[in-house]
Protein backbone atom coordinates (compact mmCIF):
# COMPACT_ATOMS: atom_id res chain seq x y z
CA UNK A 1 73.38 -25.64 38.30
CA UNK A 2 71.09 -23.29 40.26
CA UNK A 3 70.86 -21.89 36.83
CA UNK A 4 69.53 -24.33 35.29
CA UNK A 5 67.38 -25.08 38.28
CA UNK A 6 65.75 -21.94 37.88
CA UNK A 7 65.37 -21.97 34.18
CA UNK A 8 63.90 -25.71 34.32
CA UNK A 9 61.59 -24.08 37.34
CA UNK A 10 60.46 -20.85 34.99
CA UNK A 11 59.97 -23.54 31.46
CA UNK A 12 57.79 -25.97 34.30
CA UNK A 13 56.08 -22.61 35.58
CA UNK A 14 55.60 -21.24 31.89
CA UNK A 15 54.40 -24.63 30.45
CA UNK A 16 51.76 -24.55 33.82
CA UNK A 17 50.94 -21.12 32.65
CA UNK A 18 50.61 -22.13 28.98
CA UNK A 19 48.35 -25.51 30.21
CA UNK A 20 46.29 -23.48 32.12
CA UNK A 21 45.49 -20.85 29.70
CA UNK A 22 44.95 -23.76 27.13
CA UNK A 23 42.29 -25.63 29.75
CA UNK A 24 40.48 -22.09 29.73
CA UNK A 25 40.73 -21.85 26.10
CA UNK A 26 39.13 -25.26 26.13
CA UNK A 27 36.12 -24.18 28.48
CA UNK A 28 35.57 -21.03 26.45
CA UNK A 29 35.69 -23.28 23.63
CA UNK A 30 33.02 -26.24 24.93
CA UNK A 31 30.74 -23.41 25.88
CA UNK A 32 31.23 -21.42 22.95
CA UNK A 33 30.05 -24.72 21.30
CA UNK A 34 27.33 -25.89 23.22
CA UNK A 35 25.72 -22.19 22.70
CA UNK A 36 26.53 -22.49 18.87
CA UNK A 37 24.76 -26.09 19.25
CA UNK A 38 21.42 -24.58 20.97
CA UNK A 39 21.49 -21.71 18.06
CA UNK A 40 21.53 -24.39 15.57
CA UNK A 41 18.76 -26.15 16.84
CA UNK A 42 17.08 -22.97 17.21
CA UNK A 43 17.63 -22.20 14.03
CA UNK A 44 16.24 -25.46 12.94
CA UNK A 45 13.38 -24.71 14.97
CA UNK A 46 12.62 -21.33 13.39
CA UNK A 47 13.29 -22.79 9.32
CA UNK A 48 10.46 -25.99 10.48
CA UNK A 49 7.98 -22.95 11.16
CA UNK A 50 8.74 -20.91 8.71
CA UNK A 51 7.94 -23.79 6.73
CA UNK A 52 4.97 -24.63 8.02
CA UNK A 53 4.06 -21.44 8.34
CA UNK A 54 4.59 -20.62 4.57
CA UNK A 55 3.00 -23.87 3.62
CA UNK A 56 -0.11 -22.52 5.77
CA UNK A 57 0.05 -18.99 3.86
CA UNK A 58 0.00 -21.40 0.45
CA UNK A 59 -2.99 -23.16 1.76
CA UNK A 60 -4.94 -19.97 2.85
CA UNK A 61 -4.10 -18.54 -0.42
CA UNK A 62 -5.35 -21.03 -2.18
CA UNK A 63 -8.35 -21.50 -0.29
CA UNK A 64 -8.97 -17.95 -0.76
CA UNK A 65 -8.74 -17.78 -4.59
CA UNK A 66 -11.14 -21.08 -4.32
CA UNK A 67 -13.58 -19.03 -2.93
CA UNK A 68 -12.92 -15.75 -4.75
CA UNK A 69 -13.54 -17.67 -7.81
CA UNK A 70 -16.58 -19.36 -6.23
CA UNK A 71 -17.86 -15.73 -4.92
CA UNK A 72 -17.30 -14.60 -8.57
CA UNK A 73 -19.10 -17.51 -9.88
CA UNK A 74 -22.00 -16.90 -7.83
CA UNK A 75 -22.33 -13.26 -8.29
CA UNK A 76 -22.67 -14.24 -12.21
CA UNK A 77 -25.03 -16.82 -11.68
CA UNK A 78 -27.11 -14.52 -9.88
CA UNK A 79 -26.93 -11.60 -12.01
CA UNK A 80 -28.03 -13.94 -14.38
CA UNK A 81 -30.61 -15.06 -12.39
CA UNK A 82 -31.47 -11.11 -12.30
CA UNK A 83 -31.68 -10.82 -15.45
CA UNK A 84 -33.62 -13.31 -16.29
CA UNK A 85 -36.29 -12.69 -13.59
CA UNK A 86 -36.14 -8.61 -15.04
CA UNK A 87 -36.86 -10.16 -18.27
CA UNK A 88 -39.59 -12.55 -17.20
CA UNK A 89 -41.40 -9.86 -15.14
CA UNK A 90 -40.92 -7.55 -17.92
CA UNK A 91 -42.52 -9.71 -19.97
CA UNK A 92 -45.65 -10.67 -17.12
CA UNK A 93 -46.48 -6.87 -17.45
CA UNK A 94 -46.52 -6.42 -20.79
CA UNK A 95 -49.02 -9.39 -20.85
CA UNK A 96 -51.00 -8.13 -17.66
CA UNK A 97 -51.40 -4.64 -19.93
CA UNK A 98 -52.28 -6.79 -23.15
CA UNK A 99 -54.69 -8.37 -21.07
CA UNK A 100 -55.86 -5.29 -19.29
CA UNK A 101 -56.16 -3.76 -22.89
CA UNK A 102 -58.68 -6.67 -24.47
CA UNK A 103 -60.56 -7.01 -20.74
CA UNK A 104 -61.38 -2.93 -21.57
CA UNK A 105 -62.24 -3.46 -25.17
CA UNK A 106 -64.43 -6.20 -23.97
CA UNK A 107 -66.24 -4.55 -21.74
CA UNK A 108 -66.31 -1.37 -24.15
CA UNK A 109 -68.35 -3.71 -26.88
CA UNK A 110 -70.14 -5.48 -23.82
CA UNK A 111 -71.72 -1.75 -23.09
CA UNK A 112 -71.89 -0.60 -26.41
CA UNK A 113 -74.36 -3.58 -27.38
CA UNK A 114 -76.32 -2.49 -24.04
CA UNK A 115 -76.88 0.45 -25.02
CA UNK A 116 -79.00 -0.67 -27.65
CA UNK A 117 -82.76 -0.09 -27.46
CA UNK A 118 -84.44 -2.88 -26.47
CA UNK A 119 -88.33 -3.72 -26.90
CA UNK A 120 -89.88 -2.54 -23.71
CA UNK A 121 -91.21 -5.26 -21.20
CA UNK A 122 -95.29 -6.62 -21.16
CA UNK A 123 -95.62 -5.49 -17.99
CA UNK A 124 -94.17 -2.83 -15.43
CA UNK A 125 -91.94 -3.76 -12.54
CA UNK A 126 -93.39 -4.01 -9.09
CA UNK A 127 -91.29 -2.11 -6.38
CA UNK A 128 -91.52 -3.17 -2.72
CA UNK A 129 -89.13 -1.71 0.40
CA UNK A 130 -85.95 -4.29 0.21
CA UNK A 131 -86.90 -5.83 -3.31
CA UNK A 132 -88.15 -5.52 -6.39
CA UNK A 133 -89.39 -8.01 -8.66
CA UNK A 134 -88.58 -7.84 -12.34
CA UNK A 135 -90.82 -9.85 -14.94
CA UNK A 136 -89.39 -11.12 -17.91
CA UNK A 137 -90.88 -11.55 -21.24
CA UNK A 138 -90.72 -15.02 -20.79
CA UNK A 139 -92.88 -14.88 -17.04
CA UNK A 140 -89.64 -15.69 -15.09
CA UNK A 141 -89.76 -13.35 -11.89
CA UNK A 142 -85.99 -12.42 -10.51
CA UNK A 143 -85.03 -10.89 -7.19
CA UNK A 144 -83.03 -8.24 -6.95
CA UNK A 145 -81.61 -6.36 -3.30
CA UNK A 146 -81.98 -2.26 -4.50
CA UNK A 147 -79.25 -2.00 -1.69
């Protein structure tokens, strides 16, 4: 009887042994848990921003091809714009030297015809300091400053 005494005392010890490892098992396990519980909500944390994040590197994107294609845009227009204005001043100076060509003819024939005797005057001009008085053919008297 001791015998069994002592083997029912060393089962009762190793089941107290076996519990108790068990309740630490259980501890290990409920923390092990609760950490693999934060990580997932970590993780859930990091996959929203990454989200958002990536949805906000769309956007950007986007927004930057919008205004690529609007820089783009306006550096046509205003080559255009360039061009045109070359052409228009290009064609301003070729009038200004058409013009500048007939104002030069015109005054060419102007002093040409000058130059042309003409029948001298009745009477001769009178000469004073500041003035002179020219008479005309026709009696008209004209000032003119000799300055």
């Amino acid at each position: 009887m001791k015998e069994l005494t002592t083997k029912i005392s060393e089962t009762r010890l190793g089941v107290a042994n076996v519990k108790t490892t068990i309740d630490g098992m259980r501890g290990t396990r409920d923390a092990q848990m609760a950490e693999m519980t934060a990580l997932k909500a970590k993780l859930k944390e990091q996959n929203n921003r990454l989200v958002a994040v990536t949805a906000e590197k769309a956007r950007l994107e986007a927004k930057n091809k919008k205004n690529q294609e609007s820089q783009d845009a306006n550096k046509e227009s205003m080559a255009e714009a360039t061009t045109n204005k070359q052409i228009a001043l290009k064609q301003l100076k070729d009038r200004l030297a058409d013009l500048e060509t007939e104002v030069s003819e015109f005054i060419r024939g102007s002093c040409q015809k000058r130059q042309k005797p003409q029948a001298p005057t009745p009477q001769a001009p009178i000469r004073n300091r500041q003035t002179r008085k020219v008479a005309h053919t026709k009696g008209l008297n004209r000032n003119t400053n000799l300055t």
